[in-house]
N, C-alpha and C. Protein backbone atom coordinates (compact mmCIF):
# COMPACT_ATOMS: atom_id res chain seq x y z
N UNK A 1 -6.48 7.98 -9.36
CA UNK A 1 -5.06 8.01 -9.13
C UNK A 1 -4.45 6.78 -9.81
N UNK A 2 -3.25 7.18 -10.09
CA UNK A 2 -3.10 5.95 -11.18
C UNK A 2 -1.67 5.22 -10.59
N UNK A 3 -1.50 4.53 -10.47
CA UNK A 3 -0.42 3.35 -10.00
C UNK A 3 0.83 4.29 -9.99
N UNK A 4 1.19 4.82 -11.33
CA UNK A 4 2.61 5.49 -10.62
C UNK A 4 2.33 6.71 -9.60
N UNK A 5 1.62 7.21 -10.03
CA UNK A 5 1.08 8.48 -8.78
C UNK A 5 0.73 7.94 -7.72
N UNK A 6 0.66 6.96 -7.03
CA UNK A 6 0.31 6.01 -5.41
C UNK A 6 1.86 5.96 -5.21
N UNK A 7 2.41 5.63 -6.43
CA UNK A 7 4.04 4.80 -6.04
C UNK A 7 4.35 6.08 -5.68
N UNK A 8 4.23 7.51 -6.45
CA UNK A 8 4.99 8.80 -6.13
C UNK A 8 4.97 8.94 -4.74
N UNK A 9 3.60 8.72 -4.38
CA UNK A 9 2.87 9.35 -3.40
C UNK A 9 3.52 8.92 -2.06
N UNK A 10 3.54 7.33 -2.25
CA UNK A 10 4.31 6.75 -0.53
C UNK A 10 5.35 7.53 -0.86
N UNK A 11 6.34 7.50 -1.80
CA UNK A 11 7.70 7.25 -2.19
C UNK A 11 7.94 9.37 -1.43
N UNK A 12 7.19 9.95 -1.67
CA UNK A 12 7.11 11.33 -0.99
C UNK A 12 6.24 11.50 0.15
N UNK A 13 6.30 10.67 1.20
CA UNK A 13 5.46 10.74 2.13
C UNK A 13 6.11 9.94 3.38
N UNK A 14 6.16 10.91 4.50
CA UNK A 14 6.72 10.29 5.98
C UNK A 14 5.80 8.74 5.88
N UNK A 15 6.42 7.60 5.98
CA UNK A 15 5.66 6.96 6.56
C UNK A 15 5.87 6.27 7.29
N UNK A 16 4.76 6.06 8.80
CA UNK A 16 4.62 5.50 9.84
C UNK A 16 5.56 4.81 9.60
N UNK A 17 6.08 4.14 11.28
CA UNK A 17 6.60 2.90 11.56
C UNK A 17 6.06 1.84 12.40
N UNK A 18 6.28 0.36 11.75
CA UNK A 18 5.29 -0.60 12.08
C UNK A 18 5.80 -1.14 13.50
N UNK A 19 4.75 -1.49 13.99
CA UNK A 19 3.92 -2.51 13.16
C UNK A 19 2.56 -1.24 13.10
N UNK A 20 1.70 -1.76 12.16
CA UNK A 20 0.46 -1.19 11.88
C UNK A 20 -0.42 -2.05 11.38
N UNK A 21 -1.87 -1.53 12.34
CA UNK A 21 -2.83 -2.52 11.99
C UNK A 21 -3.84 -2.07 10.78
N UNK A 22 -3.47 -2.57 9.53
CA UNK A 22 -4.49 -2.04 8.58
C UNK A 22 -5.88 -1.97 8.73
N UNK A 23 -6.12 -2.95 9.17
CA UNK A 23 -7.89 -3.66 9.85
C UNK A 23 -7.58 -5.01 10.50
N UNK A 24 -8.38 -5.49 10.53
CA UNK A 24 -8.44 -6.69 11.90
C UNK A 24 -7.78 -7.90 11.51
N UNK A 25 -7.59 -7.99 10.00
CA UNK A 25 -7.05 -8.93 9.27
C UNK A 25 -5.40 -8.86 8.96
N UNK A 26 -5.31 -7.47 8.81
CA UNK A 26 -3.87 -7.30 8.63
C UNK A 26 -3.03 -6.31 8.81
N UNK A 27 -1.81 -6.99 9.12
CA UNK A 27 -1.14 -6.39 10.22
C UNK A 27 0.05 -6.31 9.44
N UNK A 28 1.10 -4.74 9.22
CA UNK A 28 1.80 -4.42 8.50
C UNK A 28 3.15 -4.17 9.80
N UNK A 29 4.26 -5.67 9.09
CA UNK A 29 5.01 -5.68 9.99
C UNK A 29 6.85 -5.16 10.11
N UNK A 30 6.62 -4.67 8.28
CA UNK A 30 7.79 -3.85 7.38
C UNK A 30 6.78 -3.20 6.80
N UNK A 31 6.79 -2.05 6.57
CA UNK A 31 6.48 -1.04 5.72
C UNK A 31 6.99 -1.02 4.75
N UNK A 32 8.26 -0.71 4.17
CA UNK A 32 8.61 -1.01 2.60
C UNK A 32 8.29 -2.45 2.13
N UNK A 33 8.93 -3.38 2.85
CA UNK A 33 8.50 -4.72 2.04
C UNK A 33 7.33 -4.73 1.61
N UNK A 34 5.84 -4.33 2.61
CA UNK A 34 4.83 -4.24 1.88
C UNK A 34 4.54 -3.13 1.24
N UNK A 35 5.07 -2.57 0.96
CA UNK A 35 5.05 -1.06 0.13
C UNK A 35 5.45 -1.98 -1.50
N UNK A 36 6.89 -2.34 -1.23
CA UNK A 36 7.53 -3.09 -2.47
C UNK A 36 7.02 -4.50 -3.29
N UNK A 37 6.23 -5.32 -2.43
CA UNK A 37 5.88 -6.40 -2.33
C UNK A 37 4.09 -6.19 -3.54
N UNK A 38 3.90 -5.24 -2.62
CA UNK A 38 2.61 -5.18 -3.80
C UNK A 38 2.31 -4.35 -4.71
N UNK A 39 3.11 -3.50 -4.92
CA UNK A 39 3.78 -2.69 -6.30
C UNK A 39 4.27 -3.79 -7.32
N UNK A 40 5.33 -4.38 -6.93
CA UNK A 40 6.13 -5.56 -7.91
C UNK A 40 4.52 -6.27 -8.66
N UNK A 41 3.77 -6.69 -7.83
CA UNK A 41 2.88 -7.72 -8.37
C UNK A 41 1.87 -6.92 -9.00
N UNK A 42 1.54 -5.38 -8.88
CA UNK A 42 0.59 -4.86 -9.33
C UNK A 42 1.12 -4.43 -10.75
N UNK A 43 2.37 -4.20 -11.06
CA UNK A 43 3.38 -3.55 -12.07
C UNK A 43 3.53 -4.51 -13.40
N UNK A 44 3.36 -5.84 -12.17
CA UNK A 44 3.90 -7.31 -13.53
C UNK A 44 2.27 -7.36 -14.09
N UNK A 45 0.91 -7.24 -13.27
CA UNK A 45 -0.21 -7.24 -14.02
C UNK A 45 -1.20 -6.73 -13.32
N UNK A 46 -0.91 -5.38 -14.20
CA UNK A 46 -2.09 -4.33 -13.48
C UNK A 46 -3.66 -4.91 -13.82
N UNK A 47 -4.05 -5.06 -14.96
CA UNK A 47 -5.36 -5.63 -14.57
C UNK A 47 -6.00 -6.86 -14.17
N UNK A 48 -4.83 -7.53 -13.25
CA UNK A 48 -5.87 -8.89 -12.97
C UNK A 48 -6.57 -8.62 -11.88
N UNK A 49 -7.50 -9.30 -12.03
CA UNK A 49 -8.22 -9.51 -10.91
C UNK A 49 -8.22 -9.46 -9.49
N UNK A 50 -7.18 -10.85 -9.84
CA UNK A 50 -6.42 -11.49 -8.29
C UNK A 50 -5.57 -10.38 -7.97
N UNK A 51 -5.26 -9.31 -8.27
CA UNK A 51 -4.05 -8.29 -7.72
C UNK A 51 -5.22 -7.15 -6.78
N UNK A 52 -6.32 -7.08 -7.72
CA UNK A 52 -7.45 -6.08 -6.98
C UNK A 52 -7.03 -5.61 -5.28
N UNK A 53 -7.19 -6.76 -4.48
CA UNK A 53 -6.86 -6.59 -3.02
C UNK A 53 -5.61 -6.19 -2.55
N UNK A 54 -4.80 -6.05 -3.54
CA UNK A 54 -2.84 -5.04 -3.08
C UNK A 54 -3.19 -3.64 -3.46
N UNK A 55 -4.14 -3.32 -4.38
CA UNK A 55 -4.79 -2.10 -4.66
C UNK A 55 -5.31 -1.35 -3.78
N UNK A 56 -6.26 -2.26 -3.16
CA UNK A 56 -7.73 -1.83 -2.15
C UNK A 56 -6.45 -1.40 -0.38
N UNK A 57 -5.45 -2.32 -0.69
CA UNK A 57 -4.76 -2.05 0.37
C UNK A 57 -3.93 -1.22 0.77
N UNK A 58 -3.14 -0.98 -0.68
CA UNK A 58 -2.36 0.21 -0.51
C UNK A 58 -3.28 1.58 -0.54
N UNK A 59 -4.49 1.60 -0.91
CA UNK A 59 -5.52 2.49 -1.27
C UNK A 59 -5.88 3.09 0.65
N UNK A 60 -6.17 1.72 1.44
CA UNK A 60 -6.39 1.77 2.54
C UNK A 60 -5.36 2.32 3.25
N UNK A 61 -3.91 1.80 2.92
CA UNK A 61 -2.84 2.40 3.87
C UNK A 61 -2.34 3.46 3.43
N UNK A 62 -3.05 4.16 2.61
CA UNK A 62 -3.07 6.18 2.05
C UNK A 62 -3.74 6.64 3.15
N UNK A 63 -4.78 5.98 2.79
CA UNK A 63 -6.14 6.75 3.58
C UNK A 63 -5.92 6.45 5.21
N UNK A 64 -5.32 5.68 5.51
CA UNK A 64 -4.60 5.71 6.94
C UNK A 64 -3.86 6.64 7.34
N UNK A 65 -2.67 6.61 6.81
CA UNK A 65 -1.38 7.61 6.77
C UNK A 65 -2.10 8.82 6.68
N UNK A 66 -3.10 9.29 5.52
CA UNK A 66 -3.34 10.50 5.68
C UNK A 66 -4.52 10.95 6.40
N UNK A 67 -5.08 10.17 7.28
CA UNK A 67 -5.80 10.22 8.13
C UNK A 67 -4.92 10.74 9.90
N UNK A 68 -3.97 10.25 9.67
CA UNK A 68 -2.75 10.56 10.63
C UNK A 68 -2.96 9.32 11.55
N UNK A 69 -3.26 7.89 11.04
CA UNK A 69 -3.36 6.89 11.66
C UNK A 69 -4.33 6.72 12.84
């Protein structure tokens, strides 16, 4: 799945309202801000490294949402 198809994907998809616990570490306390927040940084440089974990997360909060939380 490729970065704009994730962006499609929230951007067409009910999603929850927070707070929500991604895992034990983090805790989603706006939903768009972090929706928007790690798009912006994945957009300015999709292949670094250091961005990997806004990936793995929004990857995680799919697989949440479509898990039905």
């Amino acid at each position: 799945m490729t970065l704009n198809e994730l962006e499609d994907w929230f951007q067409n998809t009910q999603l929850p309202e927070a707070p929500i616990l991604l895992n034990p570490s983090t805790k989603i306390d706006n939903v768009q801000h972090f929706l928007d927040s790690h798009f912006y940084a994945l957009k300015l440089n999709p292949n670094s490294k250091i961005n990997e974990p806004l990936l793995d997360r929004l990857l995680a909060f799919k697989l949440l949402i479509e898990s039905n939380l």
